[in-house]
N, C-alpha and C. Protein backbone atom coordinates (compact mmCIF):
# COMPACT_ATOMS: atom_id res chain seq x y z
N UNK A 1 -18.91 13.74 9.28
CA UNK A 1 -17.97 12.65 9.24
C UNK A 1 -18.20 11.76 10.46
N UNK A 2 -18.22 10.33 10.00
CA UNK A 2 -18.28 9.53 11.34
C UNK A 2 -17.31 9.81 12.34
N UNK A 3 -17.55 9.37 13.55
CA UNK A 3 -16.62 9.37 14.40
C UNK A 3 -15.89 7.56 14.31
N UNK A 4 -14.56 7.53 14.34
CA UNK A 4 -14.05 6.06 13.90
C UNK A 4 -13.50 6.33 15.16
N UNK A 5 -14.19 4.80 15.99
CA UNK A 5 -13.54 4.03 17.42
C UNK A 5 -12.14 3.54 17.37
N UNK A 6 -12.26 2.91 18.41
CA UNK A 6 -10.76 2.48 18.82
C UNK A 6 -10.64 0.56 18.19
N UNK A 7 -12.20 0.16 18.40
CA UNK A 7 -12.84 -0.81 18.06
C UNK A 7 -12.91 -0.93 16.53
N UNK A 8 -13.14 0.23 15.65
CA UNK A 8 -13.42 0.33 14.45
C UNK A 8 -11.72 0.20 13.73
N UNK A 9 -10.78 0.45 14.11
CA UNK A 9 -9.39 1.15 13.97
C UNK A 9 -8.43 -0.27 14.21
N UNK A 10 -8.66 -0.98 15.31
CA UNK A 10 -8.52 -2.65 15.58
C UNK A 10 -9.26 -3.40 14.32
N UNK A 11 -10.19 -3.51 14.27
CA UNK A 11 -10.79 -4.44 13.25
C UNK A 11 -10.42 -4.22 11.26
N UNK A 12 -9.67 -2.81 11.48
CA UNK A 12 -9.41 -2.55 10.01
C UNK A 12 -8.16 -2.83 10.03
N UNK A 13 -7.19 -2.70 11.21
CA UNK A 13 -6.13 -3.41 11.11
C UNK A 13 -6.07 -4.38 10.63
N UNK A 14 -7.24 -5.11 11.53
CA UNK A 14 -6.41 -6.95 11.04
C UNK A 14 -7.20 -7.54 10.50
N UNK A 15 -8.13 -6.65 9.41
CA UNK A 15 -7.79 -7.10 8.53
C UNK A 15 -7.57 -7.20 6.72
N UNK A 16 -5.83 -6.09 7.60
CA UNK A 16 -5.28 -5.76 6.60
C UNK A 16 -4.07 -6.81 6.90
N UNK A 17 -3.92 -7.30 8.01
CA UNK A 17 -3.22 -8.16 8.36
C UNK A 17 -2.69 -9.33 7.43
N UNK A 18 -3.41 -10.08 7.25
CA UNK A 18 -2.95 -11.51 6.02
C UNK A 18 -2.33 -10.94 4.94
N UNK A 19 -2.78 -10.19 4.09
CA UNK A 19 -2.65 -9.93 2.88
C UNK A 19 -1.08 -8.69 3.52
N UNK A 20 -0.63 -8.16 4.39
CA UNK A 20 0.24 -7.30 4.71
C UNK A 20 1.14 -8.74 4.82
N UNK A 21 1.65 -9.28 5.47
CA UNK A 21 2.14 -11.21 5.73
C UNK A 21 2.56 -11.71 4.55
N UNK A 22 1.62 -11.65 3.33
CA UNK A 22 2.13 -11.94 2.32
C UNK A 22 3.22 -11.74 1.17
N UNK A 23 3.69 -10.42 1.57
CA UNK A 23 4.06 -9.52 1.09
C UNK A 23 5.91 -9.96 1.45
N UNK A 24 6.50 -9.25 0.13
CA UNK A 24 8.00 -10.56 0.60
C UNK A 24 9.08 -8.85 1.32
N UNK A 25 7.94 -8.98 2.68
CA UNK A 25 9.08 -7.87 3.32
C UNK A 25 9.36 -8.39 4.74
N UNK A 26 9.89 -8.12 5.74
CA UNK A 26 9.21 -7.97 7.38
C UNK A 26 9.27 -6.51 7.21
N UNK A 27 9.47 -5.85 6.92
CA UNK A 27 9.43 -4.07 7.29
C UNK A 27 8.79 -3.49 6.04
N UNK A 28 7.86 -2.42 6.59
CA UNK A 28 7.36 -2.01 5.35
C UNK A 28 6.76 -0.52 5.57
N UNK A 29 6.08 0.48 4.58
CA UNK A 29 5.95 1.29 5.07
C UNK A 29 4.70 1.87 4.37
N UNK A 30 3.56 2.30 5.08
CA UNK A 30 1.94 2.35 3.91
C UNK A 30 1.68 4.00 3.78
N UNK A 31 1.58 4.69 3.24
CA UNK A 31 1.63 5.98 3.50
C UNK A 31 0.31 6.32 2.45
N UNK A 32 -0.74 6.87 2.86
CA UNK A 32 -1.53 7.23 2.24
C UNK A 32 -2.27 8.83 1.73
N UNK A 33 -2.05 9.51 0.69
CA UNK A 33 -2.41 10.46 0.03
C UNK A 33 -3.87 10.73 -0.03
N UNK A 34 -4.67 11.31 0.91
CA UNK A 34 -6.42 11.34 0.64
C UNK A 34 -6.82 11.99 -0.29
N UNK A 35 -6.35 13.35 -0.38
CA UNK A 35 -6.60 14.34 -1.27
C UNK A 35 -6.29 13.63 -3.07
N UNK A 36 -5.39 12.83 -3.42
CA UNK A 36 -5.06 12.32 -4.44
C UNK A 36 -5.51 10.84 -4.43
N UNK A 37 -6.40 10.25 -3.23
CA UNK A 37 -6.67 8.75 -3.02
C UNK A 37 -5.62 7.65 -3.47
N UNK A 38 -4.59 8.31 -3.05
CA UNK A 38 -3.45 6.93 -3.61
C UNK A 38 -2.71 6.66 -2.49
N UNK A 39 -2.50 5.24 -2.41
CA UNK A 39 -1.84 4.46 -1.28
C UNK A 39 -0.73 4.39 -1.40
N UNK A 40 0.40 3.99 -1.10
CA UNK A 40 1.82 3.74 -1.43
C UNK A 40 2.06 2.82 -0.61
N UNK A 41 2.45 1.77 -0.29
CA UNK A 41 2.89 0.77 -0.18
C UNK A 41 4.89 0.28 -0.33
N UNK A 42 5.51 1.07 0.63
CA UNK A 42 7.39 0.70 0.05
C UNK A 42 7.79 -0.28 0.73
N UNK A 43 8.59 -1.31 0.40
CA UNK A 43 8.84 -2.59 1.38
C UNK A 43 10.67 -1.89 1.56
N UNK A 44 10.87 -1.06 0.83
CA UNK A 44 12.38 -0.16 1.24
C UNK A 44 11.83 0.86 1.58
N UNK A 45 13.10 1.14 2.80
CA UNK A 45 13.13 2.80 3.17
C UNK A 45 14.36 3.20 3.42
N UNK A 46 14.31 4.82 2.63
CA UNK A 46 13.73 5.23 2.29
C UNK A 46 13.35 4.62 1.24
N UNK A 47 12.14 5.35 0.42
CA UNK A 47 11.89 4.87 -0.99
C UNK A 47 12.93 4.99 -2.10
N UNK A 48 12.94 4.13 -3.44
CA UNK A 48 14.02 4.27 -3.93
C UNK A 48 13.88 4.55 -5.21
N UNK A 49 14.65 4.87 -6.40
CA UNK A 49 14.07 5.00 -7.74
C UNK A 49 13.88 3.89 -8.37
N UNK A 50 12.61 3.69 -8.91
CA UNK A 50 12.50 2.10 -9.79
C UNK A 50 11.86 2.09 -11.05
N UNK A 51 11.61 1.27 -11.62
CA UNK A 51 11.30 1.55 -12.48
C UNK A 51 9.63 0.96 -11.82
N UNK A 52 8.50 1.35 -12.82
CA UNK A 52 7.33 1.39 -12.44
C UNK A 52 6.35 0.72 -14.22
N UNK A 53 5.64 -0.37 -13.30
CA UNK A 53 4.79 -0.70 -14.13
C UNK A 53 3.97 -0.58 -14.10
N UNK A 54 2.75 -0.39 -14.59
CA UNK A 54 0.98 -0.04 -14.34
C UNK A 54 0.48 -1.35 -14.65
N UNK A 55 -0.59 -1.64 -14.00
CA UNK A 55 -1.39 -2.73 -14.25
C UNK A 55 -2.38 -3.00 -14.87
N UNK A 56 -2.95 -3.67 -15.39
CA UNK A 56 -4.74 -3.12 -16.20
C UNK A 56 -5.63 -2.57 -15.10
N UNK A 57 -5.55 -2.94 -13.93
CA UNK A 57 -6.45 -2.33 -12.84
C UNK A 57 -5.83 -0.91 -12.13
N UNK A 58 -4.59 -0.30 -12.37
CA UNK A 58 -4.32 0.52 -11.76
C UNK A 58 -3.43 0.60 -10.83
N UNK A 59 -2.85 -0.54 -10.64
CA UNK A 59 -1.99 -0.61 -9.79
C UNK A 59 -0.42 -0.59 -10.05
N UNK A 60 0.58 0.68 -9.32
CA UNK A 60 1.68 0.35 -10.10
C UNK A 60 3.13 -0.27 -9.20
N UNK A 61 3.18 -1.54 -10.26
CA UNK A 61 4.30 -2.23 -9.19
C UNK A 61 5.77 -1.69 -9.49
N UNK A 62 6.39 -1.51 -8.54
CA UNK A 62 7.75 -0.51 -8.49
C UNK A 62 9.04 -1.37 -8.23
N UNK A 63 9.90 -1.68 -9.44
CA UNK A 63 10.60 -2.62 -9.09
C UNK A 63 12.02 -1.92 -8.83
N UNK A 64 13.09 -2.57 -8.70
CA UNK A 64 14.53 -2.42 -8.60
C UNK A 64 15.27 -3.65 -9.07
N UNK A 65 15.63 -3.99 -10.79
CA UNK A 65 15.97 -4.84 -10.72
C UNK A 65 14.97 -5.81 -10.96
N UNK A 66 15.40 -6.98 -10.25
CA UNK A 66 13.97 -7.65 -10.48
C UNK A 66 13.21 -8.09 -9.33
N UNK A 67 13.31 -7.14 -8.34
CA UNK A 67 13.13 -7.02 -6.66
C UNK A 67 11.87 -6.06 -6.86
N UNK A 68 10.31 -6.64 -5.98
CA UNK A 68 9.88 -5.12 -5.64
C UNK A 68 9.92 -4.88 -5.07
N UNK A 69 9.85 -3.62 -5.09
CA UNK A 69 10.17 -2.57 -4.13
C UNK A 69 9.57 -1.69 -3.17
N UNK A 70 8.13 -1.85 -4.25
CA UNK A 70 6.88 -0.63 -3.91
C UNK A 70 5.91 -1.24 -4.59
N UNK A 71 4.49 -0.31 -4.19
CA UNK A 71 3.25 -0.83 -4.59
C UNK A 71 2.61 0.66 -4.12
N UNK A 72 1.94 0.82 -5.88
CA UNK A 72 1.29 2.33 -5.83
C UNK A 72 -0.15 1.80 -6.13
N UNK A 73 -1.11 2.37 -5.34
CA UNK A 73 -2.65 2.15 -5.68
C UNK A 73 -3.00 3.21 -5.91
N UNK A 74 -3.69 3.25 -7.11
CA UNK A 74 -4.72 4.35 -7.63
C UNK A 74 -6.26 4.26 -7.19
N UNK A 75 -6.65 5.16 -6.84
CA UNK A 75 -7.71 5.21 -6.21
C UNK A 75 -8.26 4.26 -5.17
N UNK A 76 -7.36 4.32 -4.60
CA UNK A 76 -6.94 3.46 -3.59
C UNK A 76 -8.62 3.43 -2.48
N UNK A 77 -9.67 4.69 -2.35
CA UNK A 77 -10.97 4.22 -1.55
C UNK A 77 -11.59 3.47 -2.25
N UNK A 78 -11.72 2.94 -3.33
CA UNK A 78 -12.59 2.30 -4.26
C UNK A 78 -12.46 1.29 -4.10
N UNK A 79 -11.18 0.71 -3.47
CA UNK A 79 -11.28 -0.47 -3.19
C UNK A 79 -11.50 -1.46 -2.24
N UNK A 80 -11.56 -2.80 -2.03
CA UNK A 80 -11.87 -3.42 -0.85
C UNK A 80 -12.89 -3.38 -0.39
């Protein structure tokens, strides 16, 4: 396994940056599953029950209402 810098760890931050900005939260929370490669993405915390849609690409948006709420990525290394 590589060794990942401090340099390497800065630069993947930002830029996750813009596309995190876009997002209709200021607080948010990314929690990632390796063993299952899925990301989670909750703009509430805690997380809440919603209802959940899948996308044609895999992605499932988690609403409340007509608020989202969450954002589930499936195979979340494959991407980007």
């Amino acid at each position: 396994m590589a060794t990942v810098t401090e340099k390497d760890v800065i630069r993947a931050a930002l830029r996750a940056v813009s596309g995190l900005l876009q997002l209709p939260a200021t607080q948010m929370w990314v929690d990632y599953d390796r063993k299952a490669d899925v990301l989670y993405i909750n703009l509430r915390r805690p997380p809440v029950v919603a209802d959940g849609e899948m996308t044609e690409d895999g992605i499932i948006i988690r609403r409340q209402a007509d608020e989202i709420v969450g954002i589930t990525v499936l195979d979340a290394s494959q991407r980007g």
